[in-house]
N, C-alpha and C. Protein backbone atom coordinates (compact mmCIF):
# COMPACT_ATOMS: atom_id res chain seq x y z
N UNK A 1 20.38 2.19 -2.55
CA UNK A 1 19.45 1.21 -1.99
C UNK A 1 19.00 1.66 -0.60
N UNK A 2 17.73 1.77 -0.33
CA UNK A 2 17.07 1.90 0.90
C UNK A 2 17.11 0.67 1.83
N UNK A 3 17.69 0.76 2.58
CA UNK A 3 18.12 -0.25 3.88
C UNK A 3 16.47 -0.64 4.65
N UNK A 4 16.67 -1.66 5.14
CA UNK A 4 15.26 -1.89 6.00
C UNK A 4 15.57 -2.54 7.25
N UNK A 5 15.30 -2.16 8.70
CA UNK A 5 15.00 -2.42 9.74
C UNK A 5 13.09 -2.70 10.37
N UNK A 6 13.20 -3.80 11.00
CA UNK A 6 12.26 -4.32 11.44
C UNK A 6 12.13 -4.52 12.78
N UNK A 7 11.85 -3.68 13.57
CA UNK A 7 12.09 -3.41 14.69
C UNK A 7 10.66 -4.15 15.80
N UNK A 8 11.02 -4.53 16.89
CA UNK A 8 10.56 -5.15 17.97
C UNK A 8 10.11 -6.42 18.06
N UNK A 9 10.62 -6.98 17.38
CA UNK A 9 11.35 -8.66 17.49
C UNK A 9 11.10 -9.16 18.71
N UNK A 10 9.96 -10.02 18.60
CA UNK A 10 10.18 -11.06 19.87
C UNK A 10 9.94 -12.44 19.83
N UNK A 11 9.48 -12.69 18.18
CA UNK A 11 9.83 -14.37 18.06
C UNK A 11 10.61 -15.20 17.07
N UNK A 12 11.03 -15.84 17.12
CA UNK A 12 11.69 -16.44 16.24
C UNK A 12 11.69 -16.69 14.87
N UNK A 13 10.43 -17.15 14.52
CA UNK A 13 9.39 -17.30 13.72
C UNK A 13 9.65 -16.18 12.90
N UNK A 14 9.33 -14.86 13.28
CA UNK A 14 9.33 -13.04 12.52
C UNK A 14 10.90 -13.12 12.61
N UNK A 15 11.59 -13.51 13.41
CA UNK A 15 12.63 -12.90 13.54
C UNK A 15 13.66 -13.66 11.67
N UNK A 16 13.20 -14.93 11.40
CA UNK A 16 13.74 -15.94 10.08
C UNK A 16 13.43 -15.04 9.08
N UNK A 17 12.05 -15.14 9.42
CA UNK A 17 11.06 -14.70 7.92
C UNK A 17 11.54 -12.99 7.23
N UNK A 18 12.12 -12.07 8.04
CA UNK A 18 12.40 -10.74 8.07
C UNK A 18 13.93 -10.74 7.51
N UNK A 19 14.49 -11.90 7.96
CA UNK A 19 16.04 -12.07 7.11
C UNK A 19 15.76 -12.87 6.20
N UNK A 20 14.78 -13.26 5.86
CA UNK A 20 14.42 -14.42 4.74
C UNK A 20 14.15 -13.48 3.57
N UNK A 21 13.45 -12.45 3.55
CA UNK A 21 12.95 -11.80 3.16
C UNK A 21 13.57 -10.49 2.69
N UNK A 22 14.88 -10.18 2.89
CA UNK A 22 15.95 -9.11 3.21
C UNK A 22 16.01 -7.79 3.65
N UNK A 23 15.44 -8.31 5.01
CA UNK A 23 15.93 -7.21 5.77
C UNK A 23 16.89 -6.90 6.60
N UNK A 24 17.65 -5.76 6.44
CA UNK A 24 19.35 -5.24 6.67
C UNK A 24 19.43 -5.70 8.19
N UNK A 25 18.06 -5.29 9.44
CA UNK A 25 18.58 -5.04 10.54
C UNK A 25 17.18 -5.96 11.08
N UNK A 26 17.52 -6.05 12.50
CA UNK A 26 16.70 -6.95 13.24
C UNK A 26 16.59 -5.60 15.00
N UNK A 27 15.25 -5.59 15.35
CA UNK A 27 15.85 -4.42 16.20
C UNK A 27 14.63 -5.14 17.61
N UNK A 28 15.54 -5.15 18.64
CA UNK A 28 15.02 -5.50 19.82
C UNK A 28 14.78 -4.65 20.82
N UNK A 29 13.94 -4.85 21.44
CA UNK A 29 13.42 -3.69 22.72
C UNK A 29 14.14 -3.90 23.91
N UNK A 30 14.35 -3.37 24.77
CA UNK A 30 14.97 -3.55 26.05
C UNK A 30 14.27 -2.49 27.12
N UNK A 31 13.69 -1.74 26.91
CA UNK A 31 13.24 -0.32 27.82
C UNK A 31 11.92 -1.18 28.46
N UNK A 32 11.51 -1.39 29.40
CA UNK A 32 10.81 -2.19 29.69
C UNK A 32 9.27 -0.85 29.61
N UNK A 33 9.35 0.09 29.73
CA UNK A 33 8.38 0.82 29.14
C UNK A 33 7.13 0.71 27.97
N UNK A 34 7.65 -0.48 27.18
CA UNK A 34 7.31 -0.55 25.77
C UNK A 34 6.05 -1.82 25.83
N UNK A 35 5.42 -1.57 24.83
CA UNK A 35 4.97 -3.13 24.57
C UNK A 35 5.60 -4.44 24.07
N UNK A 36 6.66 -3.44 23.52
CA UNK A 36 7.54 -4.93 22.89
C UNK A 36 8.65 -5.40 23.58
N UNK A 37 8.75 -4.84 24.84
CA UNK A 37 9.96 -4.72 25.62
C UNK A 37 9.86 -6.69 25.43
N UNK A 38 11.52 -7.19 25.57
CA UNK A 38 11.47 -9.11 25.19
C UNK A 38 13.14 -8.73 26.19
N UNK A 39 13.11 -9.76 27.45
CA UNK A 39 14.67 -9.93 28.26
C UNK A 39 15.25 -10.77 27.43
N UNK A 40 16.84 -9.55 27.75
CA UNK A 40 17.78 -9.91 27.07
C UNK A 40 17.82 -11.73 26.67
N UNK A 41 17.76 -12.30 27.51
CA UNK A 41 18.57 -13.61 27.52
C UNK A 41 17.54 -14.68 26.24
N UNK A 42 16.15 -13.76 26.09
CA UNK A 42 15.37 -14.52 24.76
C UNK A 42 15.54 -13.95 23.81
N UNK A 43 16.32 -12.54 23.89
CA UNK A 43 16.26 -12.14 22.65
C UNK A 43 18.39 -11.87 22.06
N UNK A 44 18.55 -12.83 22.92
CA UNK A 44 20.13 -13.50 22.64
C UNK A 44 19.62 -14.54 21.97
N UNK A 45 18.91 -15.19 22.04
CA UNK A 45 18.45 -16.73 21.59
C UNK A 45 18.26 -16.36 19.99
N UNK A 46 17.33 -15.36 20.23
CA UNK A 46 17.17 -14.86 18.48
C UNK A 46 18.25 -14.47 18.01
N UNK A 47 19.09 -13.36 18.20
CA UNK A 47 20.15 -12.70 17.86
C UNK A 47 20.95 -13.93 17.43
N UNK A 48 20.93 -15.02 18.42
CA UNK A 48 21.90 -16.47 17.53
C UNK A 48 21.81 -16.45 16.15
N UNK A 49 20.72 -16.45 16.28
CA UNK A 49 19.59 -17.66 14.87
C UNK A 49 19.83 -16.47 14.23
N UNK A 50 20.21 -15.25 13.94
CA UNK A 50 20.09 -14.26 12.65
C UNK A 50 21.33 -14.87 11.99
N UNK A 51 21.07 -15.06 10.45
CA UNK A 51 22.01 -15.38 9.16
C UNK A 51 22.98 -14.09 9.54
N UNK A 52 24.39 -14.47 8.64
CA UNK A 52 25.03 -13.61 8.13
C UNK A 52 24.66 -12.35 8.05
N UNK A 53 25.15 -11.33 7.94
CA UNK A 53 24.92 -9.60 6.87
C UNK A 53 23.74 -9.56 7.46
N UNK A 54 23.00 -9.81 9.05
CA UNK A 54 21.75 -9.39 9.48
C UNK A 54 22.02 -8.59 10.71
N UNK A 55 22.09 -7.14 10.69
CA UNK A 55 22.43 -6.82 12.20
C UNK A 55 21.36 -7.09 13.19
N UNK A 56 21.76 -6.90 14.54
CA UNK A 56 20.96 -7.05 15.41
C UNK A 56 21.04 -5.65 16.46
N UNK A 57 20.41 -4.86 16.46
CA UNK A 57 20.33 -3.78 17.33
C UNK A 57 19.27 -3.61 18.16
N UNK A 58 20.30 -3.12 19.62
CA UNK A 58 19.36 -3.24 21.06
C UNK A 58 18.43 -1.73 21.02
N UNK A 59 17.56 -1.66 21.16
CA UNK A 59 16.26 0.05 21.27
C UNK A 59 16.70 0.06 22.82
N UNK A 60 17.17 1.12 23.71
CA UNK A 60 16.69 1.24 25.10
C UNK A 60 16.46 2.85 25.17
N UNK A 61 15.86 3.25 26.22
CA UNK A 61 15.34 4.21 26.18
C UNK A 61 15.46 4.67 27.27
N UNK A 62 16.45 6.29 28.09
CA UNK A 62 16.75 6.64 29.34
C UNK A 62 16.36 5.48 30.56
N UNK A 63 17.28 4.44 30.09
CA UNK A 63 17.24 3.47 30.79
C UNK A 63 19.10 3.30 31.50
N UNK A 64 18.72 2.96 32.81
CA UNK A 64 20.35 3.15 33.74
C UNK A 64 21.00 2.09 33.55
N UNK A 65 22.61 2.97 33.30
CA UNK A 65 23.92 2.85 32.48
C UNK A 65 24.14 1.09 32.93
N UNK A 66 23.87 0.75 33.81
CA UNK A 66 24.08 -0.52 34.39
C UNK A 66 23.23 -1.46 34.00
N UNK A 67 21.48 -1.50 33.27
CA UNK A 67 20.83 -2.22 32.39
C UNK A 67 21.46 -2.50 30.82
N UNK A 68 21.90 -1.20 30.69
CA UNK A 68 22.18 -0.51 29.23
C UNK A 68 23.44 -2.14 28.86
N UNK A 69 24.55 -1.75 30.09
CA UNK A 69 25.77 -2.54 29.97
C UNK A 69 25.54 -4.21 30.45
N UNK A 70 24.37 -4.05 30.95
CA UNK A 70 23.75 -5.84 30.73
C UNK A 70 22.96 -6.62 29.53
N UNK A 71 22.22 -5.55 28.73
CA UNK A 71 21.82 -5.87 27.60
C UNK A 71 23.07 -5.74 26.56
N UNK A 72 23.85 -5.41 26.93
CA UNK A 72 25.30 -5.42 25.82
C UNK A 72 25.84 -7.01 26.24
N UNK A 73 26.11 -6.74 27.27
CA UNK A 73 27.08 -8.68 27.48
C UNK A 73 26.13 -9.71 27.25
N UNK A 74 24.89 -9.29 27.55
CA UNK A 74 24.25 -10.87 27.23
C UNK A 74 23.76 -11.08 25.72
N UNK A 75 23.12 -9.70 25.27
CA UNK A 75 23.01 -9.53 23.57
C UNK A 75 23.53 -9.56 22.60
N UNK A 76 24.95 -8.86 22.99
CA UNK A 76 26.29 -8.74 22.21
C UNK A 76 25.44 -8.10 20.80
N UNK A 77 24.53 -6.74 20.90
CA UNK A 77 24.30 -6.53 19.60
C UNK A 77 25.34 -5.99 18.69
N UNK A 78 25.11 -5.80 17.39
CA UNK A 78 25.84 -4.87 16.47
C UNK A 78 25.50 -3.53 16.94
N UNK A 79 24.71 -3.00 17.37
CA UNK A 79 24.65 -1.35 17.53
C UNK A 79 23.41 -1.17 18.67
N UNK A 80 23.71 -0.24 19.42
CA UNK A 80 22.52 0.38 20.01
C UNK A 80 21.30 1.61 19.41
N UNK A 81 20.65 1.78 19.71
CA UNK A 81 19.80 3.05 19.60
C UNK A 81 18.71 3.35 20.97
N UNK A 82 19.20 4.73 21.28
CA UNK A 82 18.86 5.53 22.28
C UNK A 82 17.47 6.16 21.68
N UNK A 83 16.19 6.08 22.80
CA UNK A 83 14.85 6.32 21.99
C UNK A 83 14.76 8.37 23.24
N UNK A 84 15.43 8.36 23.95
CA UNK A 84 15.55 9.06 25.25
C UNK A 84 15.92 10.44 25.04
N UNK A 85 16.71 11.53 26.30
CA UNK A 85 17.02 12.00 25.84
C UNK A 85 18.37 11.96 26.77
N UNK A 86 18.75 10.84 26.25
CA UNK A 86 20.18 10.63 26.00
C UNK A 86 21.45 11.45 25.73
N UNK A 87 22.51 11.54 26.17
CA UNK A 87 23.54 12.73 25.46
C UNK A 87 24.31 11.35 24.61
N UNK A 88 25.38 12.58 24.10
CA UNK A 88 25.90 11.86 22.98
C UNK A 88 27.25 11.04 23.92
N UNK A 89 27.59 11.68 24.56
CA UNK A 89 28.71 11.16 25.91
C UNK A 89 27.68 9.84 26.22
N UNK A 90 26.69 9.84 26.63
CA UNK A 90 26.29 8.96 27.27
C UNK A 90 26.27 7.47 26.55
N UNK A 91 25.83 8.02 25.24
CA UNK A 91 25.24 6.74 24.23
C UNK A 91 26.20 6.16 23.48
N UNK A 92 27.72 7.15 23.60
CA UNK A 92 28.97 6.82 23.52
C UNK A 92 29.63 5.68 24.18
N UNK A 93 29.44 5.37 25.38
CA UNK A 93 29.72 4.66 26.54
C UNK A 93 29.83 3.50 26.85
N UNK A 94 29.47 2.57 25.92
CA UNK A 94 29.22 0.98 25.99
C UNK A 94 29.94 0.59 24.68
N UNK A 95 30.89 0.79 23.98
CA UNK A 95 31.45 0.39 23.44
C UNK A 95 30.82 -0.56 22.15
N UNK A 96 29.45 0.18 22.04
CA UNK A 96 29.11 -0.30 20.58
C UNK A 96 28.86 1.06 19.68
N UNK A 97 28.89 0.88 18.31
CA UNK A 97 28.11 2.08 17.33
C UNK A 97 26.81 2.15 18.12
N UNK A 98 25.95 3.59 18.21
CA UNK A 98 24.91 3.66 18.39
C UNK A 98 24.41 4.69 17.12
N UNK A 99 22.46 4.42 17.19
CA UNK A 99 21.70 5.51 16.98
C UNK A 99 20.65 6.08 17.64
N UNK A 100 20.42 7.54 17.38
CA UNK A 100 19.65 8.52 18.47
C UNK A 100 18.16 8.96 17.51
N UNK A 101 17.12 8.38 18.15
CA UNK A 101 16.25 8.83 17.53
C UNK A 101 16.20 10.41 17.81
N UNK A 102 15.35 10.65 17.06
CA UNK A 102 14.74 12.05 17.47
C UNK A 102 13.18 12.18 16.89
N UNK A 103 12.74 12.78 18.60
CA UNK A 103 11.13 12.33 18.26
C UNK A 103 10.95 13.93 17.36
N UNK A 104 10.09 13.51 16.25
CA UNK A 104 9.46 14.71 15.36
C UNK A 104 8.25 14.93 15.71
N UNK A 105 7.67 14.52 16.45
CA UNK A 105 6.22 14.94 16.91
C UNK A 105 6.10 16.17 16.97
N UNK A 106 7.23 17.45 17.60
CA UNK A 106 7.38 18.58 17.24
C UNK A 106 6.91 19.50 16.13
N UNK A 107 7.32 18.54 15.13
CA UNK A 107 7.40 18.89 14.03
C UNK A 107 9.50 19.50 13.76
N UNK A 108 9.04 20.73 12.59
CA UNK A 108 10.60 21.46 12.77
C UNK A 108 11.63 21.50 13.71
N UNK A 109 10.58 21.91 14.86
CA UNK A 109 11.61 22.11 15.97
C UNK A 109 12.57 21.09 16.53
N UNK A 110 12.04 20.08 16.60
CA UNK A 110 13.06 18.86 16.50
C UNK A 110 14.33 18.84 15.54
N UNK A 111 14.44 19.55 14.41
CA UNK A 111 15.66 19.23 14.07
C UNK A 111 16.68 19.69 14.40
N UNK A 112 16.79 20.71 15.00
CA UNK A 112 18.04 21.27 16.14
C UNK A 112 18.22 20.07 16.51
N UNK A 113 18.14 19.34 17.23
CA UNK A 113 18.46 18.57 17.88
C UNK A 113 19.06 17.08 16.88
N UNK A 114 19.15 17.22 15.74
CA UNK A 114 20.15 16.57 14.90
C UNK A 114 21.47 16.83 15.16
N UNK A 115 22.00 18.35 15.79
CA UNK A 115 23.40 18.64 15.87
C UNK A 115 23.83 18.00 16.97
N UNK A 116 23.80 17.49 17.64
CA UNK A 116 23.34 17.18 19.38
C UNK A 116 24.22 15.52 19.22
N UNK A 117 24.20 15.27 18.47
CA UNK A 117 24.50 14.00 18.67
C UNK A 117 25.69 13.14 17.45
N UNK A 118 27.04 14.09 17.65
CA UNK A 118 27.80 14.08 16.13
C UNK A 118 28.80 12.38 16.25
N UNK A 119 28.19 11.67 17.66
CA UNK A 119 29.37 10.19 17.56
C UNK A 119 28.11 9.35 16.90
N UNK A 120 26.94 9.80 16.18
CA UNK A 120 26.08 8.65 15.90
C UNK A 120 26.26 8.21 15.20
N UNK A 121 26.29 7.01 14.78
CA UNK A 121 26.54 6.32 13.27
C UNK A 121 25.29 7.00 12.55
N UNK A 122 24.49 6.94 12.70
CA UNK A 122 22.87 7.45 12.03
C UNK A 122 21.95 7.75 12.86
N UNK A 123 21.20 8.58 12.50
CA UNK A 123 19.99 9.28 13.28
C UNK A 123 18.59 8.91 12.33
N UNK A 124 17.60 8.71 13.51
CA UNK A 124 16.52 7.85 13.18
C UNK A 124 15.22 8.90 13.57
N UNK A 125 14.67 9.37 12.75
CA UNK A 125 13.72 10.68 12.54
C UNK A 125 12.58 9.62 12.73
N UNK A 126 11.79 9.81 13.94
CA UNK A 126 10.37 9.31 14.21
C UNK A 126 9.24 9.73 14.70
N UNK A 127 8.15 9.63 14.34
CA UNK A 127 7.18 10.78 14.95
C UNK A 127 6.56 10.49 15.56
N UNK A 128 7.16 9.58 16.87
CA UNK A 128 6.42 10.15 18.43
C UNK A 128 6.67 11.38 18.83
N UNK A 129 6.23 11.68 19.96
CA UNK A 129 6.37 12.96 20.80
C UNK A 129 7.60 13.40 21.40
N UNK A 130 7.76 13.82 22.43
CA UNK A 130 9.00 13.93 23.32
C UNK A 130 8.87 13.13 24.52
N UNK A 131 9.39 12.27 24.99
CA UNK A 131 9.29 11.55 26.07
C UNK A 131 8.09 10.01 25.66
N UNK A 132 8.23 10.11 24.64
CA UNK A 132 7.34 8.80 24.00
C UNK A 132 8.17 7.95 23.58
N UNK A 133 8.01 6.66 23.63
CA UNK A 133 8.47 5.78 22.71
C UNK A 133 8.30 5.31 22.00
N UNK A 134 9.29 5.23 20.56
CA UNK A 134 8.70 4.80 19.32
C UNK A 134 7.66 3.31 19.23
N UNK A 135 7.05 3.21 18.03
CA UNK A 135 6.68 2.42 17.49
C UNK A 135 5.03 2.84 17.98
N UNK A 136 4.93 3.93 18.01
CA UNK A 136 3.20 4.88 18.05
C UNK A 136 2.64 4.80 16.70
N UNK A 137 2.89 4.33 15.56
CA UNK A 137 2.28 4.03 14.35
C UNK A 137 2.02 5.50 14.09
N UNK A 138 3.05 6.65 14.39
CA UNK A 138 2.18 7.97 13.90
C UNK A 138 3.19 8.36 13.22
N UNK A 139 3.09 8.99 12.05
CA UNK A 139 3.92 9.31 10.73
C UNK A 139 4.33 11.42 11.42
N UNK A 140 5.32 11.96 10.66
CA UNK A 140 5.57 13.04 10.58
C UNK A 140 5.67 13.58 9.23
N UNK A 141 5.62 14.81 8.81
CA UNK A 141 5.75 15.51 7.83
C UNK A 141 7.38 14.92 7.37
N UNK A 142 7.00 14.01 6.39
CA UNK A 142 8.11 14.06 5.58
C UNK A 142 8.91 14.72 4.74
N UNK A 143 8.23 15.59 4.36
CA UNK A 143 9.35 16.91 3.71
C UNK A 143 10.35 17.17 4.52
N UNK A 144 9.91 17.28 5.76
CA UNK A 144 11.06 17.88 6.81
C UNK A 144 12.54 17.03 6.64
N UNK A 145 12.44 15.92 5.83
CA UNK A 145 13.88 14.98 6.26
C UNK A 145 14.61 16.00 5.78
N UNK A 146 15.93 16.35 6.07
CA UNK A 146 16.95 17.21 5.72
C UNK A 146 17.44 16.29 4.40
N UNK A 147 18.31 16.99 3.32
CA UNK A 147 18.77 16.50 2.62
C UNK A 147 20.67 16.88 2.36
N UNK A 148 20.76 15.46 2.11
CA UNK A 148 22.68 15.66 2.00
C UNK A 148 22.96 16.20 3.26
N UNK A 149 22.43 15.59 4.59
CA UNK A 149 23.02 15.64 6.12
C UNK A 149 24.28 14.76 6.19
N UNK A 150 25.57 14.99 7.03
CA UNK A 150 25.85 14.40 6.92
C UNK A 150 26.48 13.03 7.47
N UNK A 151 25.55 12.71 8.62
CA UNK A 151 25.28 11.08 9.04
C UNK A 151 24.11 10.81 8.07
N UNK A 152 24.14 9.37 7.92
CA UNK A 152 22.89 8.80 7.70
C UNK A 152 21.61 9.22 8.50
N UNK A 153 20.63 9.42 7.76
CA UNK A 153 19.09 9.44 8.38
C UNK A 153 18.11 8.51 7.88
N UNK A 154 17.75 7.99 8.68
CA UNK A 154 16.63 6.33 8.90
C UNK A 154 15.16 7.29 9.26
N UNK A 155 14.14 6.78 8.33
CA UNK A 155 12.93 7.05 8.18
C UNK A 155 12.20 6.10 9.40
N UNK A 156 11.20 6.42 10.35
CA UNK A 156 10.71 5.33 11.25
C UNK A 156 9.45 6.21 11.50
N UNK A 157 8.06 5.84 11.91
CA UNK A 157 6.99 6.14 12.08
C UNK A 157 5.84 6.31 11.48
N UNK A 158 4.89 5.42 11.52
CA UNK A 158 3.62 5.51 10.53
C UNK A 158 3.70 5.11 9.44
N UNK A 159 5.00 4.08 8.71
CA UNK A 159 5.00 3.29 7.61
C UNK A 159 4.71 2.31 7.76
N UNK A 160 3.94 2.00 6.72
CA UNK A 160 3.40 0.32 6.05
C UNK A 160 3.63 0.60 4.36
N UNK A 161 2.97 -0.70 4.12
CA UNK A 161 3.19 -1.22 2.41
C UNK A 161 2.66 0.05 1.67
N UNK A 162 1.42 0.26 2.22
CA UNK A 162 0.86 1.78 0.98
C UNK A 162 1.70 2.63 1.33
N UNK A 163 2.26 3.01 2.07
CA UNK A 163 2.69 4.82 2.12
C UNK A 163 4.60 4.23 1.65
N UNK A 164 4.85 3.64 1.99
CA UNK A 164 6.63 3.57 2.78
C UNK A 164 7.27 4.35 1.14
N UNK A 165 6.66 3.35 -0.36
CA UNK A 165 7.33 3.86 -1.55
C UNK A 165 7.43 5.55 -1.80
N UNK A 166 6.09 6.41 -1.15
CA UNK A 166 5.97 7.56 -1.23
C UNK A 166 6.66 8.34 -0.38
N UNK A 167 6.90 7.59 0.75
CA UNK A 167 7.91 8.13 1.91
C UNK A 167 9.61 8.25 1.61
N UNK A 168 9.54 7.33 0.79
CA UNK A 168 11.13 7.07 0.40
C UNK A 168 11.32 7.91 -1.04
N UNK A 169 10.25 8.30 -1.52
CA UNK A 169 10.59 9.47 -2.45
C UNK A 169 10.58 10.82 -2.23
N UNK A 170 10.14 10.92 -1.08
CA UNK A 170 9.95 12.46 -0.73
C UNK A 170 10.79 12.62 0.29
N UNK A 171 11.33 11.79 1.35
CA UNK A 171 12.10 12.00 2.47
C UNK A 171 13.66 11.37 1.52
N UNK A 172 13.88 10.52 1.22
CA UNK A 172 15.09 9.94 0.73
C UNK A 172 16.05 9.64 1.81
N UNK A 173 15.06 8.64 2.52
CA UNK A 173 16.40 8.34 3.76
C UNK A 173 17.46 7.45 3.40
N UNK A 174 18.20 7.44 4.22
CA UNK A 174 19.07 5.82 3.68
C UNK A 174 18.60 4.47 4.48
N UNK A 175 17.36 4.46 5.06
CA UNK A 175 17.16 3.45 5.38
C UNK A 175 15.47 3.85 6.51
N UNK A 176 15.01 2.96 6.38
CA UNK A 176 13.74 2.98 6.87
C UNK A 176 13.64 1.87 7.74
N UNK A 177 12.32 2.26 9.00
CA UNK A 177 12.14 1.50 10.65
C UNK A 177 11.32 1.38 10.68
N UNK A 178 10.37 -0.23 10.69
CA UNK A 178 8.96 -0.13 10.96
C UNK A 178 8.92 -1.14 11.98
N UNK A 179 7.59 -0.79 13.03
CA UNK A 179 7.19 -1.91 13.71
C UNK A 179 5.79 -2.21 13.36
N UNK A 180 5.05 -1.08 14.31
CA UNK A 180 3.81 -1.14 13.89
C UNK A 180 2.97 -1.62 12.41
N UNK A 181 3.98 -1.29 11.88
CA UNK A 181 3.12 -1.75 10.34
C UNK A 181 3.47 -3.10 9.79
N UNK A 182 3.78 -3.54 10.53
CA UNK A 182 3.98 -5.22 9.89
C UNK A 182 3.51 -5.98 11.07
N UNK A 183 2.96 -5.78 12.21
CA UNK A 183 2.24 -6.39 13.11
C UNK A 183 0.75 -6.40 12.86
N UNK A 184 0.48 -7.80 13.49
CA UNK A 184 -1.00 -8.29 14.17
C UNK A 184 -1.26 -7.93 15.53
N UNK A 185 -0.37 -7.81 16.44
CA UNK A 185 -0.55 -6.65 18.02
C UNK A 185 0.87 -6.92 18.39
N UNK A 186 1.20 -5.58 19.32
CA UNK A 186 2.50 -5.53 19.33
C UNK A 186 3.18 -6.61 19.36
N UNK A 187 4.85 -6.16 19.16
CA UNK A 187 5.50 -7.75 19.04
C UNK A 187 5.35 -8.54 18.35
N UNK A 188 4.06 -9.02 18.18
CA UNK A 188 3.54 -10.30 16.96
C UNK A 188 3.48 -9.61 15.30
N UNK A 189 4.46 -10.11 14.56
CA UNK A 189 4.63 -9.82 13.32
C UNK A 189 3.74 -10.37 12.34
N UNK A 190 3.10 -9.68 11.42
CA UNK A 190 2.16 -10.61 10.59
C UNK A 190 3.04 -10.93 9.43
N UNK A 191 3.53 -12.02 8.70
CA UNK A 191 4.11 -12.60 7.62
C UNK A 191 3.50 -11.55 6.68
N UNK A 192 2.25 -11.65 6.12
CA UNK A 192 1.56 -10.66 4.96
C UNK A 192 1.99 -10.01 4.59
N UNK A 193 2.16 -8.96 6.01
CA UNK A 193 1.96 -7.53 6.18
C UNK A 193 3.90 -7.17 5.82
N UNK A 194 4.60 -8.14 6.56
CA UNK A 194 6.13 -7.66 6.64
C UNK A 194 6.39 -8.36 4.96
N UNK A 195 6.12 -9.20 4.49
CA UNK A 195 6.64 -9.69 2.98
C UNK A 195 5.97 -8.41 2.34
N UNK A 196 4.75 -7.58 2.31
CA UNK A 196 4.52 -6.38 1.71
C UNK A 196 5.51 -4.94 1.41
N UNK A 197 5.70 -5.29 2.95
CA UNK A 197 6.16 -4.22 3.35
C UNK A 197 7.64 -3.78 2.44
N UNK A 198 8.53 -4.84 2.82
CA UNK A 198 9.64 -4.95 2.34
C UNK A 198 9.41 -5.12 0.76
N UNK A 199 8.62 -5.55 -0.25
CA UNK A 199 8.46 -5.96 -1.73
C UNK A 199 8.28 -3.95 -1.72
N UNK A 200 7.19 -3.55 -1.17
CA UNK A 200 7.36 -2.29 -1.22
C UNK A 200 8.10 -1.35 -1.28
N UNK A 201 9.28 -1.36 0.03
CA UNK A 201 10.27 -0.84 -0.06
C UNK A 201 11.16 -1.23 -1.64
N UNK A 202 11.19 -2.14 -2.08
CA UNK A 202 12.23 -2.63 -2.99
C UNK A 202 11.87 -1.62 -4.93
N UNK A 203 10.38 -2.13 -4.50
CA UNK A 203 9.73 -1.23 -5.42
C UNK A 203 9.91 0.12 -5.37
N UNK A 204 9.89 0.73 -4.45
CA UNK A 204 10.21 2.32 -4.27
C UNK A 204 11.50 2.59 -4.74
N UNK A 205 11.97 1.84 -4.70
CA UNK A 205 13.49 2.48 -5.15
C UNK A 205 14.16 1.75 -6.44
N UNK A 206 13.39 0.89 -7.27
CA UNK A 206 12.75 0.62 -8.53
C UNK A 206 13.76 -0.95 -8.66
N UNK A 207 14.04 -1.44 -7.87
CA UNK A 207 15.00 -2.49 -7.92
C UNK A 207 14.16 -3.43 -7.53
């Protein structure tokens, strides 16, 4: 089963409908860099309201160790993910599971940098640039996903409802990250677009 994360959560409203709907993870911004960046203390409010079996994971991005460890006490997520270029010591450090994107905008050359990071629970292949932050709605050559790696690898960049089934047959991640493609402008989730999205995913993997 292909896992689904719905990343940059900032209302309540998207935040029901996305666990209503079954999706694995709920993913919040914190890097104030972003468009979807939402402070901790509203997006604790959501993190309440998630059902059961719904994680909640904080996005920050070469953001200092002392923000990092304030969005942990007031969020209390299930896991982090580092968008930066983070070490693995570093993202180690706060006493939750984390994951390390890695921007593919590169292309190939980016995957060196899969070895780089062996305390991750999973690594999240996305195709911004280097020094970008996700949720650029820009896809990468999916062939490139490695196969039988062995952390988990999460598909993220340039999926929506048409492409995601074709993405999940040719990359075979264990789990896929969208923002951009289930929004009306950043942050704001369109119902439509995210009930697609996810019927999609479910379809791709014929269940």
């Amino acid at each position: 089963m292909t896992r689904i994360k719905c990343c940059g959560m900032t209302r309540h409203d998207d935040v029901q409908l996305a666990a209503r709907l079954g999706a694995d993870a709920i993913g919040f911004v914190f890097t104030r860099r972003s468009k979807r960046f939402i402070e901790p203390e509203a997006a604790a409010s959501l993190r309440a309201a998630l059902p059961p079996f719904v994680d909640a994971v904080a996005l920050l991005m070469d953001d200092e160790p002392s923000w990092v460890a304030h969005v942990v006490d007031v969020v209390q997520p299930d896991m982090l993910q580092f968008h930066g270029e983070e070490t693995d010591d570093f993202c180690r450090g706060f006493g939750r599971r984390y994951l390390k994107a890695i921007a593919m905008g590169e292309g190939a050359a980016a995957l060196d940098k899969l070895h780089a990071y062996p305390g991750a629970a999973g690594l999240l292949l996305d195709g911004h640039g280097l020094g970008e932050a996700g949720g650029t709605g820009r896809a990468f050559d999916w062939s490139l996903m490695p196969k039988d790696f062995p952390q988990p690898l999460i598909l993220a960049g340039g999926l929506n409802a048409s492409n995601v089934a074709r993405a999940i047959a040719l990359a075979q991640p264990w789990a896929v990250d969208v923002a951009s493609g289930i929004e009306s402008s950043p942050g704001v989730k369109d119902a439509a677009k995210m009930e697609h999205f996810i019927a999609a995913v479910r379809r791709g993997q014929g269940t």
